[in-house]
C-alpha atoms as a PDB file:
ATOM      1  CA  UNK A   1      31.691 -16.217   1.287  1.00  0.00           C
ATOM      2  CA  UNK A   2      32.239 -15.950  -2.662  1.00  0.00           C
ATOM      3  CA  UNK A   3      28.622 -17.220  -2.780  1.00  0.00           C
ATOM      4  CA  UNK A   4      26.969 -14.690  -0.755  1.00  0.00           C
ATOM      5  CA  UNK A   5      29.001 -12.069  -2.615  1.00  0.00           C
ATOM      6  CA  UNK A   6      27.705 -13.291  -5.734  1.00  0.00           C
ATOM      7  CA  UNK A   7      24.552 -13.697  -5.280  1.00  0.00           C
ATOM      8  CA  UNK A   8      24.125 -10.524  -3.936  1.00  0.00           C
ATOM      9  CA  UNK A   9      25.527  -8.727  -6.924  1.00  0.00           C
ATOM     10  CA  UNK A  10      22.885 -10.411  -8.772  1.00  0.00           C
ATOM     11  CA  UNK A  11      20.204  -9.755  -6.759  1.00  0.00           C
ATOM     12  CA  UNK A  12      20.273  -5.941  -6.059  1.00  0.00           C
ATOM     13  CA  UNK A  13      19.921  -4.904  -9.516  1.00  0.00           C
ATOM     14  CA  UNK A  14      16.655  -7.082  -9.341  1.00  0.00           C
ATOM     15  CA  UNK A  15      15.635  -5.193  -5.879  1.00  0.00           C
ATOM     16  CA  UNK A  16      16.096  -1.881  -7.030  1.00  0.00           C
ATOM     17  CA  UNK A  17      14.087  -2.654 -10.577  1.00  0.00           C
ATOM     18  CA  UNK A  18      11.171  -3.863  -8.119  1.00  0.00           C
ATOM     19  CA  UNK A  19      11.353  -0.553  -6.074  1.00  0.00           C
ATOM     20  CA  UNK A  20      11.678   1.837  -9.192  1.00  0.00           C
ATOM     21  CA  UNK A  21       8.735  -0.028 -10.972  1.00  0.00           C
ATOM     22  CA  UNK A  22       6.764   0.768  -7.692  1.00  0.00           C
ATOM     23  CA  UNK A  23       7.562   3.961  -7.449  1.00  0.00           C
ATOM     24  CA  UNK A  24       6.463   4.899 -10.813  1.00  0.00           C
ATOM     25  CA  UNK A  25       3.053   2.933 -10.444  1.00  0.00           C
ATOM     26  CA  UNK A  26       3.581   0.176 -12.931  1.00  0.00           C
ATOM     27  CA  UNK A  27       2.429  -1.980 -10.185  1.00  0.00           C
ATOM     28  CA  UNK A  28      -0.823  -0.258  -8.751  1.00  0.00           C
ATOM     29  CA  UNK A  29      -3.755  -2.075  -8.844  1.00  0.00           C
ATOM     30  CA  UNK A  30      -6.009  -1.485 -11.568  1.00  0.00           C
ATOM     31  CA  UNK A  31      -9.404   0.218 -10.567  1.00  0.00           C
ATOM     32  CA  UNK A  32     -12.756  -1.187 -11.611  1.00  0.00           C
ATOM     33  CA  UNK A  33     -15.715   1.712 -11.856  1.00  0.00           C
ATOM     34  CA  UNK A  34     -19.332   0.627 -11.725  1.00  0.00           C
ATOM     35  CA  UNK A  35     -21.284   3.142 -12.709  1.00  0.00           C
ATOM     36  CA  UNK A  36     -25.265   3.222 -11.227  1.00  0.00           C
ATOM     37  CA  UNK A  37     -27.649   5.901 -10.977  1.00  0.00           C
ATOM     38  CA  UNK A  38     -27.811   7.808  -8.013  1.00  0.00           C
ATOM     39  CA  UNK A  39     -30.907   5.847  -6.467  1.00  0.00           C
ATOM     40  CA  UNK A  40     -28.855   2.551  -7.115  1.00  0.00           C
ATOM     41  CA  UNK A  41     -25.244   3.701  -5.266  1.00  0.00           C
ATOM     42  CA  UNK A  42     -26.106   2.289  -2.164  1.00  0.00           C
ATOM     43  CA  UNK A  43     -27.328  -0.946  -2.887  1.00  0.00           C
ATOM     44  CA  UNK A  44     -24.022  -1.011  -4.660  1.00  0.00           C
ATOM     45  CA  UNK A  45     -21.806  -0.081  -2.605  1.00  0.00           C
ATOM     46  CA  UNK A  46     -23.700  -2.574  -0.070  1.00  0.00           C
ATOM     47  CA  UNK A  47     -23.444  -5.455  -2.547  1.00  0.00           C
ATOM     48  CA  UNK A  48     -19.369  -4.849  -2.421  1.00  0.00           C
ATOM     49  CA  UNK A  49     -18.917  -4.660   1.052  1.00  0.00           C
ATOM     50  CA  UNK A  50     -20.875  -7.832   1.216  1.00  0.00           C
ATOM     51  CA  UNK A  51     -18.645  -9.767  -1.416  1.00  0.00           C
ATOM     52  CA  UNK A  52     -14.898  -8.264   0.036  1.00  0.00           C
ATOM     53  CA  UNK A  53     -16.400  -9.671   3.722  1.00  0.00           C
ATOM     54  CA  UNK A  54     -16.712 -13.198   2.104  1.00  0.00           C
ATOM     55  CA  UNK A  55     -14.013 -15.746   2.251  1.00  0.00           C
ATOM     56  CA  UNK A  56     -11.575 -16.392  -0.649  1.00  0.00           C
ATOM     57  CA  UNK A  57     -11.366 -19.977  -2.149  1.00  0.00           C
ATOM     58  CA  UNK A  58      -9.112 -21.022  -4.822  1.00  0.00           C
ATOM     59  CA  UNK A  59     -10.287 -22.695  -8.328  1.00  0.00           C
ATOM     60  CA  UNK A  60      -9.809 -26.637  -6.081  1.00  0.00           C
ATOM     61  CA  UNK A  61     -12.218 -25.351  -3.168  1.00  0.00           C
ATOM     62  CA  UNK A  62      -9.373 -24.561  -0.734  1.00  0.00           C
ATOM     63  CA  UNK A  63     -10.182 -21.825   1.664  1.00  0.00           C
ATOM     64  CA  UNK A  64      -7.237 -18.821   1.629  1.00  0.00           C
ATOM     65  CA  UNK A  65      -6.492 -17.487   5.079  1.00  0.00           C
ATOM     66  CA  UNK A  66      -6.976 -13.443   4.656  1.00  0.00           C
ATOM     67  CA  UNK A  67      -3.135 -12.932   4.126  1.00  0.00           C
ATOM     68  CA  UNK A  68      -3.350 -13.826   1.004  1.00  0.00           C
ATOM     69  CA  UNK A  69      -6.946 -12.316  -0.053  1.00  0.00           C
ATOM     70  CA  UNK A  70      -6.731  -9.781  -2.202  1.00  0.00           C
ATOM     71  CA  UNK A  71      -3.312  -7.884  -2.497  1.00  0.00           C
ATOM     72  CA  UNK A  72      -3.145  -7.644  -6.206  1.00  0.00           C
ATOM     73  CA  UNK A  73      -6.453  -7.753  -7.091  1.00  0.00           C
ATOM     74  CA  UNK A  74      -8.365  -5.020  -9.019  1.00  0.00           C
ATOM     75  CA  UNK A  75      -9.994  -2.813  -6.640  1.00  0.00           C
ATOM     76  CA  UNK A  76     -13.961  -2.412  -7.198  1.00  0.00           C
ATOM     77  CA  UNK A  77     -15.489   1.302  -6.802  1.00  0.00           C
ATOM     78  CA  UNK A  78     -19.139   2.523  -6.970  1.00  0.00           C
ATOM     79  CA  UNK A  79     -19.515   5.565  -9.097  1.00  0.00           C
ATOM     80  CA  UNK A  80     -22.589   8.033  -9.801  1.00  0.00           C
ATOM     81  CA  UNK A  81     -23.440   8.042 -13.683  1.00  0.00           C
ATOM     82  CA  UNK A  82     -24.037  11.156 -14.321  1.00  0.00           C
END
């Protein structure tokens, strides 16, 4: 029982770190803009539907079941050049 009590003194400082970090948006996603002209936005936006529909493989080949897709990856955004 000493354990338990120990280790959980040493883990909820770590929990609430994790939660306050998230709530201030240290851990958002960064956001990648493509800009195109206005004739080009939706071949673009086509193009990235087409790629976030394709499986995700790691660097060996391995296929990754959808759970782990793309959770911290940098979201991808068409945007008019103007």
């Amino acid at each position: 029982m000493k354990r338990f009590a120990i280790l959980s003194a040493l883990c909820l400082p770590l929990g609430g770190l994790a939660i306050a970090g998230d709530e201030t948006g240290q851990f958002d996603t960064p956001v990648i803009e493509i800009h195109v002209e206005a004739d080009e936005l939706s071949s673009c936006r086509e193009t990235l539907d087409d790629l976030n529909s394709r499986d995700v493989f790691t660097d060996r080949g391995t296929r990754l079941p959808a759970l782990f897709g793309s959770t911290d990856e940098a979201r991808t955004v068409c945007v008019l050049d103007v």
